[in-house]
C-alpha atoms as a PDB file:
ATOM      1  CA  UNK A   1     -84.931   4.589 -13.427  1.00  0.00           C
ATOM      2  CA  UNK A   2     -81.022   3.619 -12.286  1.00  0.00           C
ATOM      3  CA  UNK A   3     -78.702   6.114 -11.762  1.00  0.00           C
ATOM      4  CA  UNK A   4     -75.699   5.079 -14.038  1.00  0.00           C
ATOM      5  CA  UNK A   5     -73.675   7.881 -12.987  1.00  0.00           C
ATOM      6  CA  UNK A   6     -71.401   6.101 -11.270  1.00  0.00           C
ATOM      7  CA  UNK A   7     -70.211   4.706 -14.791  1.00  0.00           C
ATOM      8  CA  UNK A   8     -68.435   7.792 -15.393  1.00  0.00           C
ATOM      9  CA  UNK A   9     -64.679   7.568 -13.776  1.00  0.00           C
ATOM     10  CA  UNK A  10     -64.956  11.202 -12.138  1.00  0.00           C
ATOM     11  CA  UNK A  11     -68.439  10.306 -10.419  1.00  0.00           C
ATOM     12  CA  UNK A  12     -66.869   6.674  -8.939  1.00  0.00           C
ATOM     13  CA  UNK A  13     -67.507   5.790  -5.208  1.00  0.00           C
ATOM     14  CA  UNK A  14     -65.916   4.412  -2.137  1.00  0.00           C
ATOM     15  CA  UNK A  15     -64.703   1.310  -4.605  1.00  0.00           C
ATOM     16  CA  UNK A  16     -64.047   1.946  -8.034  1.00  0.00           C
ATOM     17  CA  UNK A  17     -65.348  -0.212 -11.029  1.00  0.00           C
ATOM     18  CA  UNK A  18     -68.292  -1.272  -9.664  1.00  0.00           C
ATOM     19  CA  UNK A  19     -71.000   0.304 -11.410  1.00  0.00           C
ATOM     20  CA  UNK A  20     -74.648   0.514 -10.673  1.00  0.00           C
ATOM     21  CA  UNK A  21     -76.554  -0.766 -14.052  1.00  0.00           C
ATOM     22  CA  UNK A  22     -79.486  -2.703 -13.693  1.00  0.00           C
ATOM     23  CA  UNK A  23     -77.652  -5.839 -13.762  1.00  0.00           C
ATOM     24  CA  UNK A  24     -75.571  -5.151 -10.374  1.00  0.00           C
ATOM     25  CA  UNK A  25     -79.097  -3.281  -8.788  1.00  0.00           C
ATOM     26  CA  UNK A  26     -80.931  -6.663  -9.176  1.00  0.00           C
ATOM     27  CA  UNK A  27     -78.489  -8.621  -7.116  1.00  0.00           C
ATOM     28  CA  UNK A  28     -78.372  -5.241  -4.784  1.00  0.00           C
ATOM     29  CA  UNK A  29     -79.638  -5.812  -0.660  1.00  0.00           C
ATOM     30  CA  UNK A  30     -79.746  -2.575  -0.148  1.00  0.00           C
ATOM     31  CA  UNK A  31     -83.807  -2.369  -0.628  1.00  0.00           C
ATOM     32  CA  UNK A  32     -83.792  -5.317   1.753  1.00  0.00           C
ATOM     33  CA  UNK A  33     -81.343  -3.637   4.649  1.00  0.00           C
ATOM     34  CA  UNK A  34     -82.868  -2.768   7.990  1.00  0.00           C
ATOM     35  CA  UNK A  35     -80.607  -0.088   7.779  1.00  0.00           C
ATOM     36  CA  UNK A  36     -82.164   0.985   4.162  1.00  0.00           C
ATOM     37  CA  UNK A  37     -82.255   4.930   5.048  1.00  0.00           C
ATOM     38  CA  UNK A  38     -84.283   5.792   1.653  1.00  0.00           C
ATOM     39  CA  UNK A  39     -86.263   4.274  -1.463  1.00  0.00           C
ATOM     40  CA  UNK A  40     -84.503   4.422  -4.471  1.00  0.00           C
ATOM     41  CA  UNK A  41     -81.259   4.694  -3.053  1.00  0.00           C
ATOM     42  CA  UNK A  42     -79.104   1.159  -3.710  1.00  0.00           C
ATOM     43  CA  UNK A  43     -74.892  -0.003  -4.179  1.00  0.00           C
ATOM     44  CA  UNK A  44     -73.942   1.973  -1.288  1.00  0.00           C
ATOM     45  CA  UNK A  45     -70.740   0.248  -1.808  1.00  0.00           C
ATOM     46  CA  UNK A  46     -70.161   2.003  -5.417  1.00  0.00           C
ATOM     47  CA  UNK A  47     -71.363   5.514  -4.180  1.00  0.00           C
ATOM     48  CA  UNK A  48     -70.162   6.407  -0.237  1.00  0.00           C
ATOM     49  CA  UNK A  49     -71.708   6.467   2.933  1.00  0.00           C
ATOM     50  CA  UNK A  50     -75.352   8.374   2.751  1.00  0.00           C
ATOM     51  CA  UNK A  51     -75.511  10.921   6.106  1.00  0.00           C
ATOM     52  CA  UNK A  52     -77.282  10.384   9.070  1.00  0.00           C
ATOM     53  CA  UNK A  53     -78.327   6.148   8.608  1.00  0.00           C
ATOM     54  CA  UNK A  54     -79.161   4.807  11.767  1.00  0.00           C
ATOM     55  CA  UNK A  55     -77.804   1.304  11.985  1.00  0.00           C
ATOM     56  CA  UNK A  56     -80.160  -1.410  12.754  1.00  0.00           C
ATOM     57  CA  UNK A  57     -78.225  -3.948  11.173  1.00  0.00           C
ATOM     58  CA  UNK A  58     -76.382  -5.138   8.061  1.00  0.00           C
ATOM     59  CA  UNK A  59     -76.747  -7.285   5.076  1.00  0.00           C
ATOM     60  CA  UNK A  60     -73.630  -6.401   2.858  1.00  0.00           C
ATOM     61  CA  UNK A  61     -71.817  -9.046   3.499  1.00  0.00           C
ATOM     62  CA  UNK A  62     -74.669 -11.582   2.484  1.00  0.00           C
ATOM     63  CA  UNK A  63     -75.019  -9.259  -0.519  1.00  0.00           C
ATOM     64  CA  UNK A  64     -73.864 -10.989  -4.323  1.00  0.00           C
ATOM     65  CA  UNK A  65     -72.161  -7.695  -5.308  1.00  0.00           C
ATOM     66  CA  UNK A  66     -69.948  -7.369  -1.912  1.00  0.00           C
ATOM     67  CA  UNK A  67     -68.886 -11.423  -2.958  1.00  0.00           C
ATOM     68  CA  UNK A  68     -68.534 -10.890  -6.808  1.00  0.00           C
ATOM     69  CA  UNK A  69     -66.567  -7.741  -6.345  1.00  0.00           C
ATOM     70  CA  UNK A  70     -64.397  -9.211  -3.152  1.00  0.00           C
ATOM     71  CA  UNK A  71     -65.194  -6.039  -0.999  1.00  0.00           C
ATOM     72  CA  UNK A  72     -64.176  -5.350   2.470  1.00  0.00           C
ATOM     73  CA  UNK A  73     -66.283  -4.589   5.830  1.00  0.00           C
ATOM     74  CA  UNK A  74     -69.885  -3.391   6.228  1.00  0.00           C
ATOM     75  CA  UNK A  75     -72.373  -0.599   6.755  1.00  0.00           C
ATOM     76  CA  UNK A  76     -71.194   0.978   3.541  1.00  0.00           C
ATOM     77  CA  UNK A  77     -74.436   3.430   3.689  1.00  0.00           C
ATOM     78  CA  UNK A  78     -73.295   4.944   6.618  1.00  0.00           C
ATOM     79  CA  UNK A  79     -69.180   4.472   6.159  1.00  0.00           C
END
């Protein structure tokens, strides 16, 4: 099931408009991230940092949503 809560303007995240339907998910690294800190969880860049993820290493930059959207930096589960 995909959280589309993020769809709703009062629930957005660290960058707004990016919403986390199951079109954006499928293009998502997250899942893939050696810094992944739970199943389930994806599009840390639409929904803030997630406390306490060690980092071990970063794919958002490599990521089709951080390109499509033009977003800025890395780590966005833990920043």
């Amino acid at each position: 099931m995909v959280d589309n809560s993020s769809c709703i303007p009062e629930k957005r995240g660290k960058y707004f408009g990016i919403c986390t339907s199951y079109h954006h998910s499928k293009g998502c690294n997250c899942p893939k991230c050696p810094s992944y800190p739970e199943k389930g969880k994806f599009m840390f860049c639409s929904k803030g940092a997630y406390p306490g993820v060690e980092k071990k290493g970063c794919l958002c930059q490599e990521c089709i949503i951080h390109n499509k959207f033009g977003l800025n930096g890395e780590y966005f589960c833990s920043e």
